[in-house]
PDB file of N, CA and C in Angstrom:
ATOM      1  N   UNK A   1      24.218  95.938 -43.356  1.00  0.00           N
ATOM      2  CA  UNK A   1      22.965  96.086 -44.079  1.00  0.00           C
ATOM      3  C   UNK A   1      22.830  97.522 -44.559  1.00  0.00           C
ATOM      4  N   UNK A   2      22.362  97.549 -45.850  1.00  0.00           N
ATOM      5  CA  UNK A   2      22.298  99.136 -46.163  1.00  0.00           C
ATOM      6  C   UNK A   2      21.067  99.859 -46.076  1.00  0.00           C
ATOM      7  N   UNK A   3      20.803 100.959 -45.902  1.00  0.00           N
ATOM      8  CA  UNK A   3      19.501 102.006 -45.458  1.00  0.00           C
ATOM      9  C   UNK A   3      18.887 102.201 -46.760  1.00  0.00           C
ATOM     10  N   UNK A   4      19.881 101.781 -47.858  1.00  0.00           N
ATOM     11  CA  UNK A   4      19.076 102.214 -49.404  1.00  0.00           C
ATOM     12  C   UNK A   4      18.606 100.867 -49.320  1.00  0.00           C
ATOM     13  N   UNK A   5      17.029 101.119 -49.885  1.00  0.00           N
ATOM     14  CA  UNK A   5      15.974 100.451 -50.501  1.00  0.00           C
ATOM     15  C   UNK A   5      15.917 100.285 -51.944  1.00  0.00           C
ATOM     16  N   UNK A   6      15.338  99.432 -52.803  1.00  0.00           N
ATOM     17  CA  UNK A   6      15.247  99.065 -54.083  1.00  0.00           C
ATOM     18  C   UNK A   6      13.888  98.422 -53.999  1.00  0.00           C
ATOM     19  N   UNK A   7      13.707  98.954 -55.479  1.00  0.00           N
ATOM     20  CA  UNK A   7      11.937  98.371 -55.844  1.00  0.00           C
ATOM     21  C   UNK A   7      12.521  97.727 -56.703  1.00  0.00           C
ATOM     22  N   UNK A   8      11.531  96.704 -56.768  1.00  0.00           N
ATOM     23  CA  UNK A   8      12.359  95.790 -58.020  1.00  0.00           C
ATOM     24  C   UNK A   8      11.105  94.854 -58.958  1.00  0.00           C
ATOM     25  N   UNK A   9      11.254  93.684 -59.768  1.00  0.00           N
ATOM     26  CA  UNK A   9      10.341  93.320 -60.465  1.00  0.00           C
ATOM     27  C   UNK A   9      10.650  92.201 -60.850  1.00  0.00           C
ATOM     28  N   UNK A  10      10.288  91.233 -60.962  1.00  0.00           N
ATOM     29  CA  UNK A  10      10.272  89.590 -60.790  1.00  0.00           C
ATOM     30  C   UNK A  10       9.530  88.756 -61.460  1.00  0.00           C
ATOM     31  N   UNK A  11       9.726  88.052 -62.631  1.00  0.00           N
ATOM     32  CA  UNK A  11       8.915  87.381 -63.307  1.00  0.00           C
ATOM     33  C   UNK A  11       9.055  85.787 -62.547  1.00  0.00           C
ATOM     34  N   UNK A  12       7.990  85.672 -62.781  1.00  0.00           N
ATOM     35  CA  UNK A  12       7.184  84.610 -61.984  1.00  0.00           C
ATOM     36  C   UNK A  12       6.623  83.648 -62.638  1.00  0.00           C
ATOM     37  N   UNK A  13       7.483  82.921 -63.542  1.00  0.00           N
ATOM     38  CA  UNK A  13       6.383  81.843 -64.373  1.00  0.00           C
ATOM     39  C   UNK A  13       5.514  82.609 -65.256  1.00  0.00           C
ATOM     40  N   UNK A  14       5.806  84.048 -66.046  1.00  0.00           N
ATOM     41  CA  UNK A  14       5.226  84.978 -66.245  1.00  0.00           C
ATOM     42  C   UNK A  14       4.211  86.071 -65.932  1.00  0.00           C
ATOM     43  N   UNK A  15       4.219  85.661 -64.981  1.00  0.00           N
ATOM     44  CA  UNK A  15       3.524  86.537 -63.773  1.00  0.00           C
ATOM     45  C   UNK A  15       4.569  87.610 -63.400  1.00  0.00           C
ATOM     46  N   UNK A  16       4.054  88.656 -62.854  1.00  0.00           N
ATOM     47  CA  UNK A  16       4.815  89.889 -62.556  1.00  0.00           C
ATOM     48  C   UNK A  16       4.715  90.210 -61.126  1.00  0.00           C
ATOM     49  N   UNK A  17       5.397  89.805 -60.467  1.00  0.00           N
ATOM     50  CA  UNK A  17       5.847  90.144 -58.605  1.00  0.00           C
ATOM     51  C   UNK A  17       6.372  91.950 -58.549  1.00  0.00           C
ATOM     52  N   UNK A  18       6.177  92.233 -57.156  1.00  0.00           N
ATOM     53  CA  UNK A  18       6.809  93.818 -57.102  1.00  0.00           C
ATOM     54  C   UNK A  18       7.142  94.256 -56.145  1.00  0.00           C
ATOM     55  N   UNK A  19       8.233  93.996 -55.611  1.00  0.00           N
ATOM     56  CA  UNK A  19       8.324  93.816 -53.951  1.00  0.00           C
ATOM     57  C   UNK A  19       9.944  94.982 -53.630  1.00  0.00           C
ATOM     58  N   UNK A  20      10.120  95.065 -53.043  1.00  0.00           N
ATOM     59  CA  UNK A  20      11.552  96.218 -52.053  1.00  0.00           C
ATOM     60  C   UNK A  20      12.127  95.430 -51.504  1.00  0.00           C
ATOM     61  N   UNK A  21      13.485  95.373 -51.301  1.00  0.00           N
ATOM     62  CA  UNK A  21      14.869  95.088 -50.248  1.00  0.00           C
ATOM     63  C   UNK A  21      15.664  95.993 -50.794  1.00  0.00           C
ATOM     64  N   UNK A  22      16.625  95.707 -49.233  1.00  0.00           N
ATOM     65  CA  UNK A  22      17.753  96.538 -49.392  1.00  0.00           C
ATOM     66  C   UNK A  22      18.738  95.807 -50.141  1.00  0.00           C
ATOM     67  N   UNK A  23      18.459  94.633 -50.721  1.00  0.00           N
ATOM     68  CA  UNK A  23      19.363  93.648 -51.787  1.00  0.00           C
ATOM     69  C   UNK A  23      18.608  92.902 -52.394  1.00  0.00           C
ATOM     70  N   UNK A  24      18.226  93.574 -53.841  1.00  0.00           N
ATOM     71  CA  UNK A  24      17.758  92.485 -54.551  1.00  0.00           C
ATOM     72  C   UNK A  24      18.243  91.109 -54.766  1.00  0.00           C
ATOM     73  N   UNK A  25      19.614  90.843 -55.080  1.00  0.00           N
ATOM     74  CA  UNK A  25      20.056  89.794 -55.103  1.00  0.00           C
ATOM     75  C   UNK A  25      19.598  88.641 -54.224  1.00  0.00           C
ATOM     76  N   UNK A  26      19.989  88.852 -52.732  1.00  0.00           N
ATOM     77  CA  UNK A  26      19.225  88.363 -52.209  1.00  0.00           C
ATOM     78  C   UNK A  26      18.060  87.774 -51.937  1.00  0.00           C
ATOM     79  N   UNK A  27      17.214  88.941 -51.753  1.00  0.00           N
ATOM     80  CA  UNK A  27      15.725  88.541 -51.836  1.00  0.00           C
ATOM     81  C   UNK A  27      15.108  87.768 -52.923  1.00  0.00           C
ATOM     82  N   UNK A  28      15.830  87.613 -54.304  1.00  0.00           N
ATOM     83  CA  UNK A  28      15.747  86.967 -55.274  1.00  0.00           C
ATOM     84  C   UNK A  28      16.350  85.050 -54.546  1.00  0.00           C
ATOM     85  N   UNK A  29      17.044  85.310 -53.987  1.00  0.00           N
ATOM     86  CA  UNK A  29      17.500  83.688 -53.557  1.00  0.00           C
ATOM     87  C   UNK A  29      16.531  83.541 -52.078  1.00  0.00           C
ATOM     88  N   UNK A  30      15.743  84.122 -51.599  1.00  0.00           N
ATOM     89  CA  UNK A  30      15.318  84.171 -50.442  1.00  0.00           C
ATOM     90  C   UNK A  30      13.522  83.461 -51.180  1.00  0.00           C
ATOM     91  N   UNK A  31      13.085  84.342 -52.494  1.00  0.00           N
ATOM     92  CA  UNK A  31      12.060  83.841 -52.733  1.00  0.00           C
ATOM     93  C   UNK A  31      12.302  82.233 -53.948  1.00  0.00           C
ATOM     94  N   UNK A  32      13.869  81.941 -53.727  1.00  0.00           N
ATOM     95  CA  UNK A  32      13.797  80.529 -54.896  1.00  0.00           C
ATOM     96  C   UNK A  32      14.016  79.806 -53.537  1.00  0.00           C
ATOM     97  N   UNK A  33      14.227  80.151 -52.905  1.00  0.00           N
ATOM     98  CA  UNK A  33      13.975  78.841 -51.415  1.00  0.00           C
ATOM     99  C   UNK A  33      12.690  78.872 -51.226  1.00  0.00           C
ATOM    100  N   UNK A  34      11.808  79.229 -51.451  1.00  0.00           N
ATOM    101  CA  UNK A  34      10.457  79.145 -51.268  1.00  0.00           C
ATOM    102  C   UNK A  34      10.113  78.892 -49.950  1.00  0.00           C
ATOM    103  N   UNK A  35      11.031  79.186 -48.882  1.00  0.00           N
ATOM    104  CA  UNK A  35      11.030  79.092 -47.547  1.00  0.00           C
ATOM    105  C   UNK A  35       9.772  79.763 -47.236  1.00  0.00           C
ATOM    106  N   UNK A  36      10.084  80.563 -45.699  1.00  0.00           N
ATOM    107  CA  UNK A  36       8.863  81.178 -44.843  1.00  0.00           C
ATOM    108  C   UNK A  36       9.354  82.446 -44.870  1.00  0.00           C
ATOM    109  N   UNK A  37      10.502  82.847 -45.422  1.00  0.00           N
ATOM    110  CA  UNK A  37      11.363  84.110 -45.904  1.00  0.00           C
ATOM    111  C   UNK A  37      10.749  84.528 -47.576  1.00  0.00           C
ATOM    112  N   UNK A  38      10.099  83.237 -48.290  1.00  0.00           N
ATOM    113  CA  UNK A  38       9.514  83.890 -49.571  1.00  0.00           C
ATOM    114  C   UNK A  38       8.237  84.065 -49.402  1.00  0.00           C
ATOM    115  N   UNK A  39       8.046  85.201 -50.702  1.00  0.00           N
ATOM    116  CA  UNK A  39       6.487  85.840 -50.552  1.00  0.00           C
ATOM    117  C   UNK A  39       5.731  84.248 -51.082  1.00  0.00           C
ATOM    118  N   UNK A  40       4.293  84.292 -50.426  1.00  0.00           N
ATOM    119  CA  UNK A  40       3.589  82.983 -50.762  1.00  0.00           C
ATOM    120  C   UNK A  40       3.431  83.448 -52.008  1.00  0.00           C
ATOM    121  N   UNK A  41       3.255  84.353 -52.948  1.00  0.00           N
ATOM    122  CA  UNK A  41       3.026  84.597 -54.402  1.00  0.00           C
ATOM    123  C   UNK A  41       3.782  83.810 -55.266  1.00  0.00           C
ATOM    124  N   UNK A  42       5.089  84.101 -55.171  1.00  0.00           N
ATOM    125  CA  UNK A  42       6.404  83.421 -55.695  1.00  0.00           C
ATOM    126  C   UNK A  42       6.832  81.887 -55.009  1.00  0.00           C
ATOM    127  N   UNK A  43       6.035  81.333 -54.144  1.00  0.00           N
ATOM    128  CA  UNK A  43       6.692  79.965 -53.787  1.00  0.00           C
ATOM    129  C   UNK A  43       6.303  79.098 -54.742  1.00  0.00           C
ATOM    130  N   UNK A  44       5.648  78.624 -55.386  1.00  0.00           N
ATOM    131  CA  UNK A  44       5.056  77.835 -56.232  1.00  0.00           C
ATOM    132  C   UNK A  44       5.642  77.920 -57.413  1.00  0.00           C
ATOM    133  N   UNK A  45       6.359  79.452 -57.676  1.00  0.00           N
ATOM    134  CA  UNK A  45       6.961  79.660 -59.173  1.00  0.00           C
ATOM    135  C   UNK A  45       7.999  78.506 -59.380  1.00  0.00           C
ATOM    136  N   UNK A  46       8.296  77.926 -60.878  1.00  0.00           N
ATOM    137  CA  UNK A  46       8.878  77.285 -60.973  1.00  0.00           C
ATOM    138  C   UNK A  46      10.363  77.840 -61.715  1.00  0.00           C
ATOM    139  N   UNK A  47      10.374  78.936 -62.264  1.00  0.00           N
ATOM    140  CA  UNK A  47      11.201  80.073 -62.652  1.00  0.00           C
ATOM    141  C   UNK A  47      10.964  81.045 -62.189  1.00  0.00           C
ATOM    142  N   UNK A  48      12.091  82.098 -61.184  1.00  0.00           N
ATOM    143  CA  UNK A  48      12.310  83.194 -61.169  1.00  0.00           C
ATOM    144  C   UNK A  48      13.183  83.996 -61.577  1.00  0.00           C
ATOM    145  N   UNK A  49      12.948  84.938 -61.929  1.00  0.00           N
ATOM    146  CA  UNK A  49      14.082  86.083 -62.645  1.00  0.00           C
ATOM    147  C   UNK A  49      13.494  87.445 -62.627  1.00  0.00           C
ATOM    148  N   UNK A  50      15.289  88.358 -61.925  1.00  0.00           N
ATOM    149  CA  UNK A  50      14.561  89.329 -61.226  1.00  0.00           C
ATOM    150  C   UNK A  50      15.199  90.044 -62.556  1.00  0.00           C
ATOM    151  N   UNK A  51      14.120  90.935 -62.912  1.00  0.00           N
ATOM    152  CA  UNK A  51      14.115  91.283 -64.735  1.00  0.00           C
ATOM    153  C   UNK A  51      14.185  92.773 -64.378  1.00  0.00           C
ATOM    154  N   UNK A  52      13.875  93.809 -63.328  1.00  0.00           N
ATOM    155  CA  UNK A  52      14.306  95.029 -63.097  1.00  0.00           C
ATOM    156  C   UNK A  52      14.489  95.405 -61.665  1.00  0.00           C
ATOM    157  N   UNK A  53      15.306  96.220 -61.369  1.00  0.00           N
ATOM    158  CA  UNK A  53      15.440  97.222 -60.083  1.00  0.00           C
ATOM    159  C   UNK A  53      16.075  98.529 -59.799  1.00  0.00           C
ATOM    160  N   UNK A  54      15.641  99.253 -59.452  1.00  0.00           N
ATOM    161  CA  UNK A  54      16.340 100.579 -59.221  1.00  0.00           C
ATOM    162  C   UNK A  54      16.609 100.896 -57.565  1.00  0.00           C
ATOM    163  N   UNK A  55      17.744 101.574 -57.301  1.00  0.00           N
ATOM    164  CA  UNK A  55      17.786 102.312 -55.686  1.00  0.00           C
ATOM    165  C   UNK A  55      16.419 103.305 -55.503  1.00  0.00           C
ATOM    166  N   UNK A  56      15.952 103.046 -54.549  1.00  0.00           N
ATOM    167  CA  UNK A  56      14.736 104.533 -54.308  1.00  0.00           C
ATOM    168  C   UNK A  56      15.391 105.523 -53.026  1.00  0.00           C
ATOM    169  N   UNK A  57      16.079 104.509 -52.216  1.00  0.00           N
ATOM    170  CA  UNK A  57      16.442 105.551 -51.300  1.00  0.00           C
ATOM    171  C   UNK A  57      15.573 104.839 -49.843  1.00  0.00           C
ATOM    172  N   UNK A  58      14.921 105.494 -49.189  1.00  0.00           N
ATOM    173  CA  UNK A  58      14.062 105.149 -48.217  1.00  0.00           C
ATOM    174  C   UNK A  58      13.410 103.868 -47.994  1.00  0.00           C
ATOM    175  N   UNK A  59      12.780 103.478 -46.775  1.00  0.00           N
ATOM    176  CA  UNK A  59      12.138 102.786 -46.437  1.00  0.00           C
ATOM    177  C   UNK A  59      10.678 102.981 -47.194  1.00  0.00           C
ATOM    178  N   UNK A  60      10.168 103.745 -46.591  1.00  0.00           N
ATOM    179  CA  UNK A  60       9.246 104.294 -46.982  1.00  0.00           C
ATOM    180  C   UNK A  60       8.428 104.978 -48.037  1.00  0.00           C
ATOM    181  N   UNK A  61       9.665 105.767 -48.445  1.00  0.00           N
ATOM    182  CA  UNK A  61       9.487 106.038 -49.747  1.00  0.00           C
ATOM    183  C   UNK A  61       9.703 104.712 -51.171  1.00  0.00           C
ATOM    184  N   UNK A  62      10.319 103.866 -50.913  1.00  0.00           N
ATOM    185  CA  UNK A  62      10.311 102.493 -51.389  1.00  0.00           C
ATOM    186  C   UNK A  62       8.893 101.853 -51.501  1.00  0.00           C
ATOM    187  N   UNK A  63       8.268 101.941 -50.292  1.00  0.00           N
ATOM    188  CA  UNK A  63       7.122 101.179 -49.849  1.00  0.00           C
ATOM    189  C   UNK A  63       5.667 102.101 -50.526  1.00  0.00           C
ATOM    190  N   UNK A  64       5.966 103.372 -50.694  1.00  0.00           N
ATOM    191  CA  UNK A  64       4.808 103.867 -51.283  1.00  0.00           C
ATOM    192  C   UNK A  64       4.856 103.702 -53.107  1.00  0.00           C
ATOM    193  N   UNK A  65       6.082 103.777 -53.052  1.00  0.00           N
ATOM    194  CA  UNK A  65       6.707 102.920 -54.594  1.00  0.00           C
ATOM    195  C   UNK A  65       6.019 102.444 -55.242  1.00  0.00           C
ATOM    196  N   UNK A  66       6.265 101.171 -54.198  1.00  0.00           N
ATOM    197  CA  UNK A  66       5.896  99.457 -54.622  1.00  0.00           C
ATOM    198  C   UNK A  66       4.660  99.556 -54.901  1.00  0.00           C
ATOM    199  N   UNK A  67       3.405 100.323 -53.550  1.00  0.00           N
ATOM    200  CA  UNK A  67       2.279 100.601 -53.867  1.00  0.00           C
ATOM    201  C   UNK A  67       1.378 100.785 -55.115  1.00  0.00           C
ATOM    202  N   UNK A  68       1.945 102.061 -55.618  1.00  0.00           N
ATOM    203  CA  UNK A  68       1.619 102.787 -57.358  1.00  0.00           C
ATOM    204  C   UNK A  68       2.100 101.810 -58.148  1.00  0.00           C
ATOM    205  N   UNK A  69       3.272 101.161 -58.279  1.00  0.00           N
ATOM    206  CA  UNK A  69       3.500 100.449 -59.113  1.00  0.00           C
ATOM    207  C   UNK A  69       3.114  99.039 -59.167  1.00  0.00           C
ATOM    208  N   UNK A  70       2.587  98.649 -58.418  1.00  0.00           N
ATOM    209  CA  UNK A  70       1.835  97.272 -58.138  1.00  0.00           C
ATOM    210  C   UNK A  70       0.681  97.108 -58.932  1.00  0.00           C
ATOM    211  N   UNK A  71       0.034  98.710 -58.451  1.00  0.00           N
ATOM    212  CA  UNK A  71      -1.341  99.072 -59.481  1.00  0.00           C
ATOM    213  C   UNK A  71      -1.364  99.544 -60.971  1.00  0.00           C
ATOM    214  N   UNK A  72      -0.422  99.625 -61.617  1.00  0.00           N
ATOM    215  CA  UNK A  72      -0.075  99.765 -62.878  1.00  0.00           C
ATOM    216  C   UNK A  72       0.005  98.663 -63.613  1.00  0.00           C
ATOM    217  N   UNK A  73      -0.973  98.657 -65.134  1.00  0.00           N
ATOM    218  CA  UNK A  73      -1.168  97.704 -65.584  1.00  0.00           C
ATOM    219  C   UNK A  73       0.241  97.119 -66.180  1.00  0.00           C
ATOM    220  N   UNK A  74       0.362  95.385 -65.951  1.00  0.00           N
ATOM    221  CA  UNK A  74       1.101  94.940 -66.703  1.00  0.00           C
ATOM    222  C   UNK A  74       2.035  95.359 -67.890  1.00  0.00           C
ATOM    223  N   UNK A  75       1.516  95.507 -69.073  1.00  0.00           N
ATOM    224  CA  UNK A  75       2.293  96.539 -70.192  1.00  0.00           C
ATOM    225  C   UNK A  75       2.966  97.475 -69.882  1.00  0.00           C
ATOM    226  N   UNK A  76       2.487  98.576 -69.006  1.00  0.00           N
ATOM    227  CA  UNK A  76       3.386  99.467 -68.131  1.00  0.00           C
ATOM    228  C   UNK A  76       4.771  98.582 -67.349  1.00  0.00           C
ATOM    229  N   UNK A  77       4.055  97.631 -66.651  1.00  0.00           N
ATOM    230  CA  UNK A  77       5.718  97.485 -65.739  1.00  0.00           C
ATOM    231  C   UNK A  77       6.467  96.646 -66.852  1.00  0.00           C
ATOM    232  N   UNK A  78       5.750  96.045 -67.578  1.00  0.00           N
ATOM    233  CA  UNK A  78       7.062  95.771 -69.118  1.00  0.00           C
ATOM    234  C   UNK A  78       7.801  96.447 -69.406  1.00  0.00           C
ATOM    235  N   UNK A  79       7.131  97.656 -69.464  1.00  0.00           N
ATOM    236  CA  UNK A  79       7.585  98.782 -70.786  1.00  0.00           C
ATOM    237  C   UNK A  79       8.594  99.582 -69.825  1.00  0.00           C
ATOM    238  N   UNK A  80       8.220  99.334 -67.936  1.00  0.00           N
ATOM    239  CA  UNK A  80       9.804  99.863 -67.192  1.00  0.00           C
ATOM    240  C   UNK A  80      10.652  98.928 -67.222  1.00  0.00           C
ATOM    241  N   UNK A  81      10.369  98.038 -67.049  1.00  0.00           N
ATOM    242  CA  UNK A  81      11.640  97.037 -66.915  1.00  0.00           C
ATOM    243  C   UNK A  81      12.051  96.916 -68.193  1.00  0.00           C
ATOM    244  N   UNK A  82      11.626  96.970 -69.640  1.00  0.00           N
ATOM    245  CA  UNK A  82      12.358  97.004 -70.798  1.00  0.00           C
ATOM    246  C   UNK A  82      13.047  98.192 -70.871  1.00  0.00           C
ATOM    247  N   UNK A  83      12.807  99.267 -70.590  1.00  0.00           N
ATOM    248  CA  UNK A  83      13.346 100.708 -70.781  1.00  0.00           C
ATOM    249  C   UNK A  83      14.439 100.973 -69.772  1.00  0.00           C
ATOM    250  N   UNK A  84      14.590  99.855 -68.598  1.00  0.00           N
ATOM    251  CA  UNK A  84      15.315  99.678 -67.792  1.00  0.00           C
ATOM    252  C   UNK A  84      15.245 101.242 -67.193  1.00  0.00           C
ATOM    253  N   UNK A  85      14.203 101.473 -66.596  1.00  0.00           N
ATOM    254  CA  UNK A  85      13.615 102.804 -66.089  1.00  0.00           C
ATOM    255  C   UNK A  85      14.588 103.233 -64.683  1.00  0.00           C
ATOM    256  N   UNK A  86      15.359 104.322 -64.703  1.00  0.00           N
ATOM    257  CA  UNK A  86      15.594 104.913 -63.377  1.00  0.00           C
ATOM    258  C   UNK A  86      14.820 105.581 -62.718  1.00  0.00           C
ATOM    259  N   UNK A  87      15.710 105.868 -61.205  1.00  0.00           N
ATOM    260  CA  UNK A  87      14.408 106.052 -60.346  1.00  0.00           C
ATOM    261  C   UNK A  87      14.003 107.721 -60.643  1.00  0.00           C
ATOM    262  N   UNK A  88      14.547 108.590 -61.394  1.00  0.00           N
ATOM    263  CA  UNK A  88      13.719 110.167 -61.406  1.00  0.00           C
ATOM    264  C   UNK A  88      12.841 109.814 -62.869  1.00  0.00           C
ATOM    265  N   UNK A  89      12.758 109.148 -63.775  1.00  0.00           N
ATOM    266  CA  UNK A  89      11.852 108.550 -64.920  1.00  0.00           C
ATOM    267  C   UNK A  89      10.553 108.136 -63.658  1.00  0.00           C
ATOM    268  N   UNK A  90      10.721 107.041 -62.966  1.00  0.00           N
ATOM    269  CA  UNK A  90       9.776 106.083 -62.528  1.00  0.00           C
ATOM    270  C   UNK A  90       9.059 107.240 -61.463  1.00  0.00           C
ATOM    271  N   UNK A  91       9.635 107.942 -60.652  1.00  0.00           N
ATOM    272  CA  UNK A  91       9.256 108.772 -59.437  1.00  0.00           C
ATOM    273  C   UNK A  91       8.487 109.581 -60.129  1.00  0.00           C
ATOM    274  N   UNK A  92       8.334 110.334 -61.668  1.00  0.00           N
ATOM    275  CA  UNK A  92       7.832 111.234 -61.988  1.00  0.00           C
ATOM    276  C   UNK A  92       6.559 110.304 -62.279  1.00  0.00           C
ATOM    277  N   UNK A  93       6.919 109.055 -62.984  1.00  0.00           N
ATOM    278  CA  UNK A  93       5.740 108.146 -63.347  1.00  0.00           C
ATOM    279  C   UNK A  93       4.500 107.655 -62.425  1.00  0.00           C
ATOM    280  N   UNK A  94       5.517 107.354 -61.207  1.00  0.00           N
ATOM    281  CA  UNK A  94       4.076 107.019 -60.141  1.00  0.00           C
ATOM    282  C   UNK A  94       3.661 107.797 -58.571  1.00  0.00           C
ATOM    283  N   UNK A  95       4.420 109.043 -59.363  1.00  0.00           N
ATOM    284  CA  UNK A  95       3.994 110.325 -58.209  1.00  0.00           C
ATOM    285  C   UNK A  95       3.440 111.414 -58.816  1.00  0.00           C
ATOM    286  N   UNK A  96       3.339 111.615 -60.301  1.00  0.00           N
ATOM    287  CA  UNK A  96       3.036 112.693 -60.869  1.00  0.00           C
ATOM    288  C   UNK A  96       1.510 113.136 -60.453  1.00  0.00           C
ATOM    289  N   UNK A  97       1.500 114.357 -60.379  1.00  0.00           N
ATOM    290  CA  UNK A  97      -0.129 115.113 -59.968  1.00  0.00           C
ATOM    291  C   UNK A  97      -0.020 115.090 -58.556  1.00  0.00           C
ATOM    292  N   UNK A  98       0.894 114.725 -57.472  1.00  0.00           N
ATOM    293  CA  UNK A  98       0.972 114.926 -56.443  1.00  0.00           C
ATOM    294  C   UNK A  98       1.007 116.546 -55.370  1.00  0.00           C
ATOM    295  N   UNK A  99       0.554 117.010 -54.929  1.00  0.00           N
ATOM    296  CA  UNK A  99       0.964 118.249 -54.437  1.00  0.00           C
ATOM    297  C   UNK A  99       2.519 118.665 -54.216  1.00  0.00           C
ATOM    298  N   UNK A 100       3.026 117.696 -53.580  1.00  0.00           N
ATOM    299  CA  UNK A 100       4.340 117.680 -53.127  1.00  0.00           C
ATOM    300  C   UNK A 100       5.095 116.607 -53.587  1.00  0.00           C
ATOM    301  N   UNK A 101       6.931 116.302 -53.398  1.00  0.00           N
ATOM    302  CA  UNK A 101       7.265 115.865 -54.005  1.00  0.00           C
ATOM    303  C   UNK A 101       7.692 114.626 -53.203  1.00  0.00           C
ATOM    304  N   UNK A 102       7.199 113.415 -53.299  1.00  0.00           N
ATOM    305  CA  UNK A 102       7.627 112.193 -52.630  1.00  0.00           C
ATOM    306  C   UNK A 102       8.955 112.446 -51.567  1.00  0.00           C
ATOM    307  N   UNK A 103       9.097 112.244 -50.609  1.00  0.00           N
ATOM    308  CA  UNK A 103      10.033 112.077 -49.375  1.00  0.00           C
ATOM    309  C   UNK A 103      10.347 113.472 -48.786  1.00  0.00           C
ATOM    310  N   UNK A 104       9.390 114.645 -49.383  1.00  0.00           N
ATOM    311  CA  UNK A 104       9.349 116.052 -48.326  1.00  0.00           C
ATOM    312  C   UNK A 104       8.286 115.972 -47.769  1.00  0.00           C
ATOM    313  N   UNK A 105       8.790 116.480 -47.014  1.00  0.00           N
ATOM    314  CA  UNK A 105       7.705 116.665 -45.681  1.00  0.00           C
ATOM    315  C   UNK A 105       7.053 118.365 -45.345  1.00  0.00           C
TER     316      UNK A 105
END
């Protein structure tokens, strides 16, 4: 299992999901089983397709990620996943105005 994390982005019957693993691939076949392993958001979808992802690195720093970018309107997470956004583009995008710089301490 690897320690690098990925944020990633998931269309959902056109709906927009926003979730972290350390393998998108995966977690993409984890939420089309619609098991107790998929998010209840995505079980019901009748198409999924995971339409962007980048490495972030951390657990954590992944997870505060997902956060900011969850809250960003729609058109925005289009306009990353069309631009096929890396992670020092996206990190400046949903950390900017911060005192410090995401994962220093």
């Amino acid at each position: 299992m690897s320690d690098l994390w990925h944020l990633y982005l998931l269309d959902c019957d056109g709906r927009l999901y926003t979730g972290i693993s350390t393998d998108p691939a995966r977690r993409l076949q984890q939420h089309r089983a619609a098991g107790s392993r998929a998010a209840r958001f995505t079980r019901g979808a009748e198409r999924l397709e995971l339409i962007w992802y980048v490495e972030v690195g951390s657990r954590s720093l992944a997870q505060r990620a997902e956060y900011r970018l969850r809250r960003l309107p729609r058109r925005v997470k289009l306009a990353i996943a069309n631009r096929n956004a890396n992670w020092a583009d996206l990190q400046h995008q949903l950390f900017e105005g911060m005192s410090r710089e995401p994962g220093q301490s």
